[in-house]
C-alpha atoms as a PDB file:
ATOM      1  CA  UNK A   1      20.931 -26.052  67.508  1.00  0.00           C
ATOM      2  CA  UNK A   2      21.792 -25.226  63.713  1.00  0.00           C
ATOM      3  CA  UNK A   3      22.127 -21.761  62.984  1.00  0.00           C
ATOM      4  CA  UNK A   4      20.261 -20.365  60.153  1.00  0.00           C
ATOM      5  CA  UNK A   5      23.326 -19.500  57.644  1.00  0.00           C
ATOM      6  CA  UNK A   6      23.910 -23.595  58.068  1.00  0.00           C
ATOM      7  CA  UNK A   7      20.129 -24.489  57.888  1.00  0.00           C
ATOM      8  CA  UNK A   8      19.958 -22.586  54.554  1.00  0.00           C
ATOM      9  CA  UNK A   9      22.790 -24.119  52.688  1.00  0.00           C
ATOM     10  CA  UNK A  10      22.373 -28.187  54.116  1.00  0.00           C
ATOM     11  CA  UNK A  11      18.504 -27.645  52.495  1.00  0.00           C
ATOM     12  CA  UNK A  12      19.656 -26.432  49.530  1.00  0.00           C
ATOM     13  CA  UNK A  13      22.231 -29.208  49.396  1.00  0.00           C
ATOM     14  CA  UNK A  14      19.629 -31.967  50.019  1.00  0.00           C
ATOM     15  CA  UNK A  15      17.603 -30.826  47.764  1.00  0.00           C
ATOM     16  CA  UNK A  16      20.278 -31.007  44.650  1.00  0.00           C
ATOM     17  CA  UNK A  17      19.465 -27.353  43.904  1.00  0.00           C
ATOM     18  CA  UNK A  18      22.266 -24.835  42.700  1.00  0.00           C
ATOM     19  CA  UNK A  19      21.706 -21.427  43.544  1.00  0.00           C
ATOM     20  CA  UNK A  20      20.837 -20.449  40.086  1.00  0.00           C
ATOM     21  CA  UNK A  21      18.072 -23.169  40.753  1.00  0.00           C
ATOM     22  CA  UNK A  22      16.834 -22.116  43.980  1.00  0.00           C
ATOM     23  CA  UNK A  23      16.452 -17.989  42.477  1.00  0.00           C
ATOM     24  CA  UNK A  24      14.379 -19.295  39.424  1.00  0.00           C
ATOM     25  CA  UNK A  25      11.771 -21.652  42.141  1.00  0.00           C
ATOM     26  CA  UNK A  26      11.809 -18.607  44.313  1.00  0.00           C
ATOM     27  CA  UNK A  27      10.945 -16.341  41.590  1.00  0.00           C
ATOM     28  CA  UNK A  28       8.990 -18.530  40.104  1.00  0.00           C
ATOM     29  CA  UNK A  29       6.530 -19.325  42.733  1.00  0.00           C
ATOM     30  CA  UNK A  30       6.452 -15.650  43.884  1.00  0.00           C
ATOM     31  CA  UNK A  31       6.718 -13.271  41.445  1.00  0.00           C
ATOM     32  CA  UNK A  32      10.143 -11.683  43.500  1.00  0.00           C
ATOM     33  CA  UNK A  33      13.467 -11.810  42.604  1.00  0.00           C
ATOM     34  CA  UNK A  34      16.351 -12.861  44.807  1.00  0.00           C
ATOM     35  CA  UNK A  35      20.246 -12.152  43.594  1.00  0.00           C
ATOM     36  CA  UNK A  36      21.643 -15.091  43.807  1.00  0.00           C
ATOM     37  CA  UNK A  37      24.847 -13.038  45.791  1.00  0.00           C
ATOM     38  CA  UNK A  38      22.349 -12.600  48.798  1.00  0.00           C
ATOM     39  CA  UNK A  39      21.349 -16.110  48.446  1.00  0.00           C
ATOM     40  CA  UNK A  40      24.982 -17.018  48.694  1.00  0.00           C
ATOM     41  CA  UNK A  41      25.791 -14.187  51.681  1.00  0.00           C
ATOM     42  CA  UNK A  42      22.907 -15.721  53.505  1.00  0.00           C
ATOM     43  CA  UNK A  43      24.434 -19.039  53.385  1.00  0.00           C
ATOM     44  CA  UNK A  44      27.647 -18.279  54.498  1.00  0.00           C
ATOM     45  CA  UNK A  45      25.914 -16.101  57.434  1.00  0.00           C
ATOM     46  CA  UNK A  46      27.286 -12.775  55.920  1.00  0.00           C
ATOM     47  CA  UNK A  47      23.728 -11.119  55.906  1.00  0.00           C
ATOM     48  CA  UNK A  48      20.327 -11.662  58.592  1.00  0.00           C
ATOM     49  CA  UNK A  49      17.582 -11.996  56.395  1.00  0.00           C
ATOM     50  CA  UNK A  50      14.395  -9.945  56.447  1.00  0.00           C
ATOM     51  CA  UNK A  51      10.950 -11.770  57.290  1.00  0.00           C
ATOM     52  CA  UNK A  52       9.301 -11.467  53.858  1.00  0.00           C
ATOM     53  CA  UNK A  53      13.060 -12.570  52.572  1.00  0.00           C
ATOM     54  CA  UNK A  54      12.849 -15.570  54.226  1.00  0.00           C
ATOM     55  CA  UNK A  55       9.183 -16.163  53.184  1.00  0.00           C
ATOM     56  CA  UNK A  56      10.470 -16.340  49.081  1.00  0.00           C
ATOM     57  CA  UNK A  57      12.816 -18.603  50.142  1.00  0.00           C
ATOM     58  CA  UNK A  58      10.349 -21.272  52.378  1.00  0.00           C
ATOM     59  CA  UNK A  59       8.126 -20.695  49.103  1.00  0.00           C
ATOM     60  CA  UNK A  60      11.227 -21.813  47.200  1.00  0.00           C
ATOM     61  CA  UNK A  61      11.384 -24.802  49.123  1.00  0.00           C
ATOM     62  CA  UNK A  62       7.761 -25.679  48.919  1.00  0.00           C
ATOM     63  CA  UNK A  63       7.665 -25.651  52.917  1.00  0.00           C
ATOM     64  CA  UNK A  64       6.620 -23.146  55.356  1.00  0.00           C
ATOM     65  CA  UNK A  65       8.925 -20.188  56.650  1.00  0.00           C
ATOM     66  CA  UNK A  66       8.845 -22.411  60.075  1.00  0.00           C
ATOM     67  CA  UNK A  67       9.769 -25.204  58.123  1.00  0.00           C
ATOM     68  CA  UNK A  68      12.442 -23.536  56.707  1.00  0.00           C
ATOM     69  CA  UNK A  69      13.431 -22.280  59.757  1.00  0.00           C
ATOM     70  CA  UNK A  70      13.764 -25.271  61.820  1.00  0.00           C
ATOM     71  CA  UNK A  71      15.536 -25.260  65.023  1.00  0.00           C
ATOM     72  CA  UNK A  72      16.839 -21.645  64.000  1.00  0.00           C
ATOM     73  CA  UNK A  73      13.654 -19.738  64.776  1.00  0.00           C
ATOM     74  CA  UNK A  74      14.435 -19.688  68.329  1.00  0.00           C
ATOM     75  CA  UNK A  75      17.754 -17.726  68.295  1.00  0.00           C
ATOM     76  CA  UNK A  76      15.394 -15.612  65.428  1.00  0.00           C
ATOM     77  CA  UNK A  77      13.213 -14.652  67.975  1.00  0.00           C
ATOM     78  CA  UNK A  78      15.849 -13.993  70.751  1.00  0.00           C
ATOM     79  CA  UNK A  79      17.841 -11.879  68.167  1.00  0.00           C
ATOM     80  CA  UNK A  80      14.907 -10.149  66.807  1.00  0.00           C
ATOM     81  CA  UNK A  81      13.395  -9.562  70.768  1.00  0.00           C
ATOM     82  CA  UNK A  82      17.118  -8.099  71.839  1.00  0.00           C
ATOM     83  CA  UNK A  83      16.400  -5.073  68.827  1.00  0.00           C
ATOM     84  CA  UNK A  84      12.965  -4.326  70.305  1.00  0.00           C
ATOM     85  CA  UNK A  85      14.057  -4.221  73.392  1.00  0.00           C
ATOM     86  CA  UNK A  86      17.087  -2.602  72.592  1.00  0.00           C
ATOM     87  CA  UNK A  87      15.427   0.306  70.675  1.00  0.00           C
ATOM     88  CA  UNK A  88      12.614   0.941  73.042  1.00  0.00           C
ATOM     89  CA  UNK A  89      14.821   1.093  76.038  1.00  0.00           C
ATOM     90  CA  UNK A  90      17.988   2.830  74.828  1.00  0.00           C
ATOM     91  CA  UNK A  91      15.900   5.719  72.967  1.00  0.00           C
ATOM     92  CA  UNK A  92      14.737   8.134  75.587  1.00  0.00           C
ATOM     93  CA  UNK A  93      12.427  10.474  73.098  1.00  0.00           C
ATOM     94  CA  UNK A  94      10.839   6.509  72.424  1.00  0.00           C
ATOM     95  CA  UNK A  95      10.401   6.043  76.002  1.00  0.00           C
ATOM     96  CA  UNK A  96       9.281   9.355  76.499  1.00  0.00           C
ATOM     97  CA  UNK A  97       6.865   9.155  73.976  1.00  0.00           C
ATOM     98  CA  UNK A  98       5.832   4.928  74.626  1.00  0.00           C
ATOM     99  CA  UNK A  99       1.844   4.512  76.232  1.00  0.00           C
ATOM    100  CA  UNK A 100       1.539   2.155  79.373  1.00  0.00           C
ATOM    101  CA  UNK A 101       0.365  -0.466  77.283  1.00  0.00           C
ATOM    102  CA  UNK A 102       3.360  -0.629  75.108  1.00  0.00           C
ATOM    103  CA  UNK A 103       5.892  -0.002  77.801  1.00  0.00           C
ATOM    104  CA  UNK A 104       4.477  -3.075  79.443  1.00  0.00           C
ATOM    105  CA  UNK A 105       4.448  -4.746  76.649  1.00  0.00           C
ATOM    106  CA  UNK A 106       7.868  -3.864  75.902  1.00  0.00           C
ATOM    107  CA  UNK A 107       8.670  -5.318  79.840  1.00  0.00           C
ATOM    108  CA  UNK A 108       6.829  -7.949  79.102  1.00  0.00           C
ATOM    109  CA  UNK A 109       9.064  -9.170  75.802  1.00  0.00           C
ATOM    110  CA  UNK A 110      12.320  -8.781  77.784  1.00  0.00           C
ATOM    111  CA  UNK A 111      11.214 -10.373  80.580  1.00  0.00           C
ATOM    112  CA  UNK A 112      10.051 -13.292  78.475  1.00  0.00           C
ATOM    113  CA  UNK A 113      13.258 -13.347  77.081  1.00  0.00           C
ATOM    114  CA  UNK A 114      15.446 -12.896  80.545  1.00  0.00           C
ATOM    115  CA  UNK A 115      13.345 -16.456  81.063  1.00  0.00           C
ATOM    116  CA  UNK A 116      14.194 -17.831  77.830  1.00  0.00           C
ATOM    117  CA  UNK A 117      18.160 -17.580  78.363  1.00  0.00           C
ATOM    118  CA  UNK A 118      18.257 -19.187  81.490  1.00  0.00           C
ATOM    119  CA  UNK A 119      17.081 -16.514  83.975  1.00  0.00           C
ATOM    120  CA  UNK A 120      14.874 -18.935  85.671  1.00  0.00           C
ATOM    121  CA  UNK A 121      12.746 -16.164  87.847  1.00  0.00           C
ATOM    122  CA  UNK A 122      13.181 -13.489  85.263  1.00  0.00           C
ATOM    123  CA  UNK A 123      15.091 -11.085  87.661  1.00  0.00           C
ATOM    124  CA  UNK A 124      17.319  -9.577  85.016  1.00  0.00           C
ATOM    125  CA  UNK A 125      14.360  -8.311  83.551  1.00  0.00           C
ATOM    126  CA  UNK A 126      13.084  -4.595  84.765  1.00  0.00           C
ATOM    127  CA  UNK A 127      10.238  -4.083  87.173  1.00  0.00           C
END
């Protein structure tokens, strides 16, 4: 699986585009401005990039953030699953203060997860 970091610099490479090139198409097609030192920092996997980050960047492209994303968007979703999950659990006034619905749904996520990394019967997940 290609990380992101390495997904974001081999497109930019096939494409022929400089990083002066890729700021001006991002800009361009959405009206936001990317330094072109966070461009760089992304590619050399120095930074995580925020959602509506990486949607300038597909528009960039031309292709869709999933596009962009490739193979990457699982270990997204794991990464971004393990903060939820972190913060929900590991916060007792959130806990405390969490309905049913969203502590199951909470449960829910990490057990989803538990199955996704290989815990086949999702044991390592709580109750």
């Amino acid at each position: 699986m290609t990380a992101l970091h390495e997904r974001l610099a081999a497109l930019r490479r096939e494409r022929g585009y400089s990083l002066r090139e890729l700021q001006r198409r991002i800009e361009e097609r959405t009206g936001e401005r990317v330094a072109i030192s966070y461009l760089s920092k992304l590619e050399r996997g120095q930074v995580t990039p925020r959602i509506d980050t990486l949607c300038r960047i597909a528009a960039g492209y031309g292709v869709s953030p999933k596009a962009l994303l490739g193979e990457a968007t699982d270990d997204l979703l794991c990464e971004a699953a393990g903060r939820v999950i972190e913060a929900f659990w590991h916060d007792p006034d959130v806990v405390d203060a969490m309905s049913p619905a969203t502590a199951a749904a909470v449960a829910a996520l990490e057990w989803a997860l538990a199955l996704h990394l290989g815990d086949e019967d999702g044991s390592a997940a709580p109750p």
